[in-house]
N, C-alpha and C. Protein backbone atom coordinates (compact mmCIF):
# COMPACT_ATOMS: atom_id res chain seq x y z
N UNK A 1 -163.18 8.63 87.05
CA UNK A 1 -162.77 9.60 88.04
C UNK A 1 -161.25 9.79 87.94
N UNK A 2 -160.50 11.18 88.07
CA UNK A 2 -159.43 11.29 88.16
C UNK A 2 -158.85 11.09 89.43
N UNK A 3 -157.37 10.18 89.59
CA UNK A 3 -156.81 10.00 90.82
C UNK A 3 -155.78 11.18 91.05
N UNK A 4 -156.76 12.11 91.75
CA UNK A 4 -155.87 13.42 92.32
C UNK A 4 -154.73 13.01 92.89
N UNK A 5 -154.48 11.86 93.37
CA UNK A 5 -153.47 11.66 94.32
C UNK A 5 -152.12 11.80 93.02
N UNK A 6 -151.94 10.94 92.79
CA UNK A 6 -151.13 11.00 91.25
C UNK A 6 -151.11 12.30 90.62
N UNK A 7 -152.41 12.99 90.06
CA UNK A 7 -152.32 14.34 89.70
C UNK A 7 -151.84 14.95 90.62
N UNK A 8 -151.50 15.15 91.78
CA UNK A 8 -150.62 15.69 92.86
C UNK A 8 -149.14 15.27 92.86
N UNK A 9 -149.09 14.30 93.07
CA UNK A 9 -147.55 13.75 92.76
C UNK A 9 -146.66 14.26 91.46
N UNK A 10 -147.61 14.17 90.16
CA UNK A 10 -147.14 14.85 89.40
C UNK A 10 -146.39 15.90 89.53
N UNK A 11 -147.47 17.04 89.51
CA UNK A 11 -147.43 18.18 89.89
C UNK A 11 -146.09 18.92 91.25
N UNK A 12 -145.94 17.88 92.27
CA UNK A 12 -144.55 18.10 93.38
C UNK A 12 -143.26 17.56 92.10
N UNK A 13 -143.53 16.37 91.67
CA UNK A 13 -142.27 16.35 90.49
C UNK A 13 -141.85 17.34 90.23
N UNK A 14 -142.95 17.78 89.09
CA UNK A 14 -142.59 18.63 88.22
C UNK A 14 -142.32 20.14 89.43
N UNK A 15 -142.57 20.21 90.38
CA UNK A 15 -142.38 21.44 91.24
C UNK A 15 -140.56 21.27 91.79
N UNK A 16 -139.96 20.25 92.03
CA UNK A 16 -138.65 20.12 92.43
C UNK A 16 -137.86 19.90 90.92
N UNK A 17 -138.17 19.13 89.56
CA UNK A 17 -137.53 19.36 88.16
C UNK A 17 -137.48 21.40 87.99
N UNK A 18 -139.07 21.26 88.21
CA UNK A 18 -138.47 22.97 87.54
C UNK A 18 -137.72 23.95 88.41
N UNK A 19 -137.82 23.94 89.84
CA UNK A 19 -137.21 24.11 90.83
C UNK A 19 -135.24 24.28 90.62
N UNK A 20 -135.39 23.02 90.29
CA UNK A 20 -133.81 22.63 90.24
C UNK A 20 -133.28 23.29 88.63
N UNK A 21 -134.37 23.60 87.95
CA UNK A 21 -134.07 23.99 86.64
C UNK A 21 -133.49 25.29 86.50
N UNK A 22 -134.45 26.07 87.42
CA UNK A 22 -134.44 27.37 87.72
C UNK A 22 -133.13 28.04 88.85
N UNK A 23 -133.15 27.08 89.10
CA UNK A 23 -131.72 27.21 89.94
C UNK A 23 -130.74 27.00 89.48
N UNK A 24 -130.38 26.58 88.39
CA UNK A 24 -129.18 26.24 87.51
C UNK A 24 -129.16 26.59 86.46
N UNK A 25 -130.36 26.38 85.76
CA UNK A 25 -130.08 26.32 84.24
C UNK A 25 -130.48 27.41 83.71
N UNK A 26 -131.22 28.28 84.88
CA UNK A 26 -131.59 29.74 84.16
C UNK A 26 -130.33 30.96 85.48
N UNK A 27 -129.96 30.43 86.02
CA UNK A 27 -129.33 31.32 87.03
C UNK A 27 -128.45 32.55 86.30
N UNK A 28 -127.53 32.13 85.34
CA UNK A 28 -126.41 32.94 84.26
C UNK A 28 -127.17 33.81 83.00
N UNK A 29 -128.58 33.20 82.85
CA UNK A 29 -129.53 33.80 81.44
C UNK A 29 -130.45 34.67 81.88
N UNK A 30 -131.26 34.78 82.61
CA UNK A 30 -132.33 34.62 83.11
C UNK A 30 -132.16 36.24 83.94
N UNK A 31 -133.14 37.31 83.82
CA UNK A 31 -132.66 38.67 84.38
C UNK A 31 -133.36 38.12 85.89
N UNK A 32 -132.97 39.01 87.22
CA UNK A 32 -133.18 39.09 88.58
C UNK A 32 -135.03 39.02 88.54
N UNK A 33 -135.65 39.77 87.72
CA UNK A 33 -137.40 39.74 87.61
C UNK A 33 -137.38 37.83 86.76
N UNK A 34 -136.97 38.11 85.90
CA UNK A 34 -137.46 36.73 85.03
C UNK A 34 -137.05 35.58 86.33
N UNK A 35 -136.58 35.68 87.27
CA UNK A 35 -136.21 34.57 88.04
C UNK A 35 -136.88 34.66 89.31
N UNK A 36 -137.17 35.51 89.42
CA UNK A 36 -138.38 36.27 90.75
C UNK A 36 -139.63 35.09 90.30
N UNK A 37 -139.99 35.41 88.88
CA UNK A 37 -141.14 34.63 88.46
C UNK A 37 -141.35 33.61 88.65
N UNK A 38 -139.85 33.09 88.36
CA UNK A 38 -139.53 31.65 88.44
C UNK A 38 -139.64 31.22 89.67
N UNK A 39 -139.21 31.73 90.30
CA UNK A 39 -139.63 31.32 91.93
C UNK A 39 -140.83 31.38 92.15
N UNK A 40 -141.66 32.48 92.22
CA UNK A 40 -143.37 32.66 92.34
C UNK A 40 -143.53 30.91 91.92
N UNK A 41 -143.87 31.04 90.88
CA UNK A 41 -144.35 30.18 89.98
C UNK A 41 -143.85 28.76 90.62
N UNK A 42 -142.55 28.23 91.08
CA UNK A 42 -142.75 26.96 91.42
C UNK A 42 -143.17 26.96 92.83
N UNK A 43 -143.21 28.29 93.61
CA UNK A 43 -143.31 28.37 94.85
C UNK A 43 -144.94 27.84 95.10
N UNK A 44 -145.72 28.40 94.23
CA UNK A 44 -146.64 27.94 94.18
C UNK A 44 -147.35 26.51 93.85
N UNK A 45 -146.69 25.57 92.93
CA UNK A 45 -146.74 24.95 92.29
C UNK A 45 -146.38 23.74 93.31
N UNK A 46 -145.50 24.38 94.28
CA UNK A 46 -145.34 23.09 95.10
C UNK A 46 -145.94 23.44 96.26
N UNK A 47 -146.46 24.12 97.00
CA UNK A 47 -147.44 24.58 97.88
C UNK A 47 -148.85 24.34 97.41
N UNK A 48 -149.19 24.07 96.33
CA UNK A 48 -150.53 24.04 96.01
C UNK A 48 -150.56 22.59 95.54
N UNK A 49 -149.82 21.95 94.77
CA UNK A 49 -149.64 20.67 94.78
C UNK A 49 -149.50 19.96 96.14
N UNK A 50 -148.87 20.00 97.24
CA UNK A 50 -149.29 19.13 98.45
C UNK A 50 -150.44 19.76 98.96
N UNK A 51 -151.32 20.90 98.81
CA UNK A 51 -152.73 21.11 99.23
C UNK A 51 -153.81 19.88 98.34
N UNK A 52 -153.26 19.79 96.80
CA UNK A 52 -154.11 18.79 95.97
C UNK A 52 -153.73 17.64 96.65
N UNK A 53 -152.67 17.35 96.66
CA UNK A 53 -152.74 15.78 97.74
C UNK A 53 -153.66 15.63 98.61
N UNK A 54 -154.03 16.32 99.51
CA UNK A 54 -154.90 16.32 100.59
C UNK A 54 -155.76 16.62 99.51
N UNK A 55 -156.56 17.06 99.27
CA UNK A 55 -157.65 17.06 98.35
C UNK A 55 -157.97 15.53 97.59
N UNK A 56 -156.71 15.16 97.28
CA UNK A 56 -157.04 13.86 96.52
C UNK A 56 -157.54 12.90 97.68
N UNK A 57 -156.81 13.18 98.35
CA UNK A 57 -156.90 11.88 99.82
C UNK A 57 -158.41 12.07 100.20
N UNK A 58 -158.81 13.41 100.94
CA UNK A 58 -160.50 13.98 100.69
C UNK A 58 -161.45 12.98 99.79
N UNK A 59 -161.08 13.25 98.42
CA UNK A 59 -162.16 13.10 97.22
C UNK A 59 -161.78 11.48 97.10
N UNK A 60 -160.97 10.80 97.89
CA UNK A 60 -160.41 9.36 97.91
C UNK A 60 -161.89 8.37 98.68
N UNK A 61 -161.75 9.61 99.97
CA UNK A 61 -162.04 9.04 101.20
C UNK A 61 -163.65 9.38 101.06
N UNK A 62 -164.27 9.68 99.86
CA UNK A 62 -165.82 10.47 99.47
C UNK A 62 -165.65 11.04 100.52
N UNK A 63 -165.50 12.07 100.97
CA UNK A 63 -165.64 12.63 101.71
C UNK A 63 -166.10 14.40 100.85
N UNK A 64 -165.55 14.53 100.08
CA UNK A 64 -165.67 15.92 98.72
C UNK A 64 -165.84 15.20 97.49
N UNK A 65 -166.75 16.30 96.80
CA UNK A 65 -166.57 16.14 95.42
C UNK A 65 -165.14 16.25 94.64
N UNK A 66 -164.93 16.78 93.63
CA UNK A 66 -163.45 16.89 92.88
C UNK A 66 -163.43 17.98 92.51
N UNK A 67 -164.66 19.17 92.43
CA UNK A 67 -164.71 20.59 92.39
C UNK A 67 -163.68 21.14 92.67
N UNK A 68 -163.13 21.02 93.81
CA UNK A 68 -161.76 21.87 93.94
C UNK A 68 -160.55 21.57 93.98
N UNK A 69 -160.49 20.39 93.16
CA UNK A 69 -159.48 19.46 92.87
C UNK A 69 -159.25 20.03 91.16
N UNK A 70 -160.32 20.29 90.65
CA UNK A 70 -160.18 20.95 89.66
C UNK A 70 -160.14 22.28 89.37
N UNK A 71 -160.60 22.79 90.06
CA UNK A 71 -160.44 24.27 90.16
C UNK A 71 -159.10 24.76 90.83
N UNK A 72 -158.36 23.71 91.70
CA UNK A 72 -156.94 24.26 92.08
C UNK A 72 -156.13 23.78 91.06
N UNK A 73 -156.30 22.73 90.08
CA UNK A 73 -155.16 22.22 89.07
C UNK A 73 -155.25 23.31 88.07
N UNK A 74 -156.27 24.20 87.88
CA UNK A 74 -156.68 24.65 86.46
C UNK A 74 -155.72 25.97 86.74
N UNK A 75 -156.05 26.45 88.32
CA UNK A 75 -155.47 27.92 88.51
C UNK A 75 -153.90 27.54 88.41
N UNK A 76 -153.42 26.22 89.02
CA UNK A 76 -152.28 26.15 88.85
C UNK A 76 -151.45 26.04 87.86
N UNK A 77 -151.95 25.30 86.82
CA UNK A 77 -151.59 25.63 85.42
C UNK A 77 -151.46 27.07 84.73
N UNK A 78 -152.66 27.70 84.96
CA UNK A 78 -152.89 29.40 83.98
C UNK A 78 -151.56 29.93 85.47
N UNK A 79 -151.72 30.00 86.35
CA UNK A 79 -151.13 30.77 87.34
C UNK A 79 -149.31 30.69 86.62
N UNK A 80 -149.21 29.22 87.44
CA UNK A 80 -147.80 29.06 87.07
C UNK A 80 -147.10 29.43 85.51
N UNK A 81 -147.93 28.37 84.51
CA UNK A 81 -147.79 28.39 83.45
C UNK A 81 -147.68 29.41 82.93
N UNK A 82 -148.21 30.48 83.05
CA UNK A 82 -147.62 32.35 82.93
C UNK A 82 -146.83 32.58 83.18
N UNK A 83 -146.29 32.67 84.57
CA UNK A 83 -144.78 32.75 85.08
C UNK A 83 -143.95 31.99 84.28
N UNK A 84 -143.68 31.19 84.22
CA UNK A 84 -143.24 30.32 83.22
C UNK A 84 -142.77 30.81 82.10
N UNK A 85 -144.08 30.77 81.27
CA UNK A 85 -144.02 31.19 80.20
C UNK A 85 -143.37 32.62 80.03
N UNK A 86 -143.97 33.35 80.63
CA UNK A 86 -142.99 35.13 80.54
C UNK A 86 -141.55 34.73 80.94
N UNK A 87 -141.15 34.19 81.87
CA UNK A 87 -139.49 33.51 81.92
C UNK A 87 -138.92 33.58 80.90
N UNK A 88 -139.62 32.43 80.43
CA UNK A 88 -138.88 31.46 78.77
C UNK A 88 -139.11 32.51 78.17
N UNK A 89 -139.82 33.44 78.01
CA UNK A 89 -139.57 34.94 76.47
C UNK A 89 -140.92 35.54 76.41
N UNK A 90 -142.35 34.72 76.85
CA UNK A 90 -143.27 35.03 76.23
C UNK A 90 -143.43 36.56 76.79
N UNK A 91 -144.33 37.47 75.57
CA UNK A 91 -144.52 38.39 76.03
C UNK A 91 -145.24 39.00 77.67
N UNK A 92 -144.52 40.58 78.06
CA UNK A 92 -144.95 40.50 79.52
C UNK A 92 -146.83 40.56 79.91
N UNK A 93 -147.61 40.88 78.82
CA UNK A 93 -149.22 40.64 78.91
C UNK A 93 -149.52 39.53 79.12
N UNK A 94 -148.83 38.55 79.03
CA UNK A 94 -148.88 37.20 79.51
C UNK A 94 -149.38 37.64 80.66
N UNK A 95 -148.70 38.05 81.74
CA UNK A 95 -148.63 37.83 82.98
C UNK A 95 -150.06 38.75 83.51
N UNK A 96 -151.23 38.99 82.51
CA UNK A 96 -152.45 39.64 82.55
C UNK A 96 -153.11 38.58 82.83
N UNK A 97 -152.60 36.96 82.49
CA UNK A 97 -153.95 35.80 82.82
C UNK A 97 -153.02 35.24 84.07
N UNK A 98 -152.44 35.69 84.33
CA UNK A 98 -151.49 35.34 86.10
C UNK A 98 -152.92 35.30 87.06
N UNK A 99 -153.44 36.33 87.24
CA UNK A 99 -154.23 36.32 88.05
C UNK A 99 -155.32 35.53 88.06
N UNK A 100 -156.04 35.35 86.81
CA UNK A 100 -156.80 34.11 86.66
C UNK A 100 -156.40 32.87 87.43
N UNK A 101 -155.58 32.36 87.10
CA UNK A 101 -155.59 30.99 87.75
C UNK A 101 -155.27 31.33 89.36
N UNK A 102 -154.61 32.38 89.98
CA UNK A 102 -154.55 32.77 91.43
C UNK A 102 -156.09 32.68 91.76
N UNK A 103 -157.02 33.67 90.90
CA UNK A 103 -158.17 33.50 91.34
C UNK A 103 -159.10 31.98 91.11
N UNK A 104 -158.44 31.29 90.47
CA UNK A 104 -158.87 29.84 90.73
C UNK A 104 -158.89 29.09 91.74
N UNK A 105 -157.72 28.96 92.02
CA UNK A 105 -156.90 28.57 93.03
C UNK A 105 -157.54 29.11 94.27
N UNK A 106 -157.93 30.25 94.76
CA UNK A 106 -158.53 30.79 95.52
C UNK A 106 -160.02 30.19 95.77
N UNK A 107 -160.34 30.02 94.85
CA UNK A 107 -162.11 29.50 94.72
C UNK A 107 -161.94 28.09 94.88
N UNK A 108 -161.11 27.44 94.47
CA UNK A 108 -160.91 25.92 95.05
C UNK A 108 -160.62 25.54 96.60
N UNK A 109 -159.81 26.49 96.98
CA UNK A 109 -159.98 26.93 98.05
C UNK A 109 -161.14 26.53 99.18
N UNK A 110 -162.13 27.89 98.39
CA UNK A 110 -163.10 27.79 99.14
C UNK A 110 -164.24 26.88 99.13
N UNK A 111 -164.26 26.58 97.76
CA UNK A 111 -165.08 25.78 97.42
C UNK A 111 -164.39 23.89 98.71
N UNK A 112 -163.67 24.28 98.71
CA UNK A 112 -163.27 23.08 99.93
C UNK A 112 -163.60 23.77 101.45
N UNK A 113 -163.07 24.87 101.66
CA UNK A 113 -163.74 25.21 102.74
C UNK A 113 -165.57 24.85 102.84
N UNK A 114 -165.95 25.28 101.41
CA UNK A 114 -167.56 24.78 101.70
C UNK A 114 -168.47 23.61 102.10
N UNK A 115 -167.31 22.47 101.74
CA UNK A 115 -168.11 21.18 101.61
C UNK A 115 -167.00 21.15 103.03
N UNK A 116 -165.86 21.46 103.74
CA UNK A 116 -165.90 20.88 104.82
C UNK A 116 -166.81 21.06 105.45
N UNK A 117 -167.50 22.25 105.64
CA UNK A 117 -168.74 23.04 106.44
C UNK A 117 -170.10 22.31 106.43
N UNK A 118 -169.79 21.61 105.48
CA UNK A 118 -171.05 20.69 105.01
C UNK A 118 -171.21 19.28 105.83
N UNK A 119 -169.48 18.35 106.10
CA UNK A 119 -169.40 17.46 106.66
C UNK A 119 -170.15 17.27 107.77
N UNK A 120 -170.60 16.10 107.89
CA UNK A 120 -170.87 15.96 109.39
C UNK A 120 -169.80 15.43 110.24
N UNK A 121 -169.94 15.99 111.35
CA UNK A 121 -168.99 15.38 112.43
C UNK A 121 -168.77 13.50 112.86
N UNK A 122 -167.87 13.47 112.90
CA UNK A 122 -168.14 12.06 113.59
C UNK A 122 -169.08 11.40 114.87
């Protein structure tokens, strides 16, 4: 089993490294859109990473499966990792699989909304 909790922690790291990256090291290079991205992209990355924490804590506590523990890491990768990537140079069709992982991310989502619905009460 993967320990989401850690795969979360990761993920806030790497959300305040690229954060701080983007704030400095691309501020002088980097056009007003290419840095827009850059923001999207960690904005998300660290908003959706402390949602996987709680998810990990969830799938800790059996309380959920890991369904949307994986389905929010996957969108967060294609999501961000686009932004990202179009930043650093890659071409702008990149930003055609952006939405993919948003729509991941979305379905992990719900797919947690589903199994709370499922819980029983105390």
């Amino acid at each position: 089993m993967i320990n989401w909790i850690a795969v979360a922690a990761l993920n806030l790291a790497a959300a305040v490294g690229l954060g701080a990256f983007g704030a400095h090291g691309l501020k002088n290079i980097a056009t007003t859109q290419q840095l827009e991205w850059w923001h999207t992209a960690t904005l998300y990355l660290l908003a959706h990473g402390l949602g996987l924490l709680l998810v990990g804590v969830l799938i800790r506590l059996n309380m959920i499966s890991q369904t949307p523990a994986w389905l929010i890491q996957i969108g967060i990768l294609i999501f961000a990792g686009s932004l990202y990537a179009m930043t650093l140079g890659a071409p702008r069709w990149f930003g055609a699989i952006t939405p993919i992982g948003g729509t991941l991310m979305i379905a992990g989502w719900l797919w947690l909304a589903w199994l709370a619905f499922r819980i029983k009460p105390i």
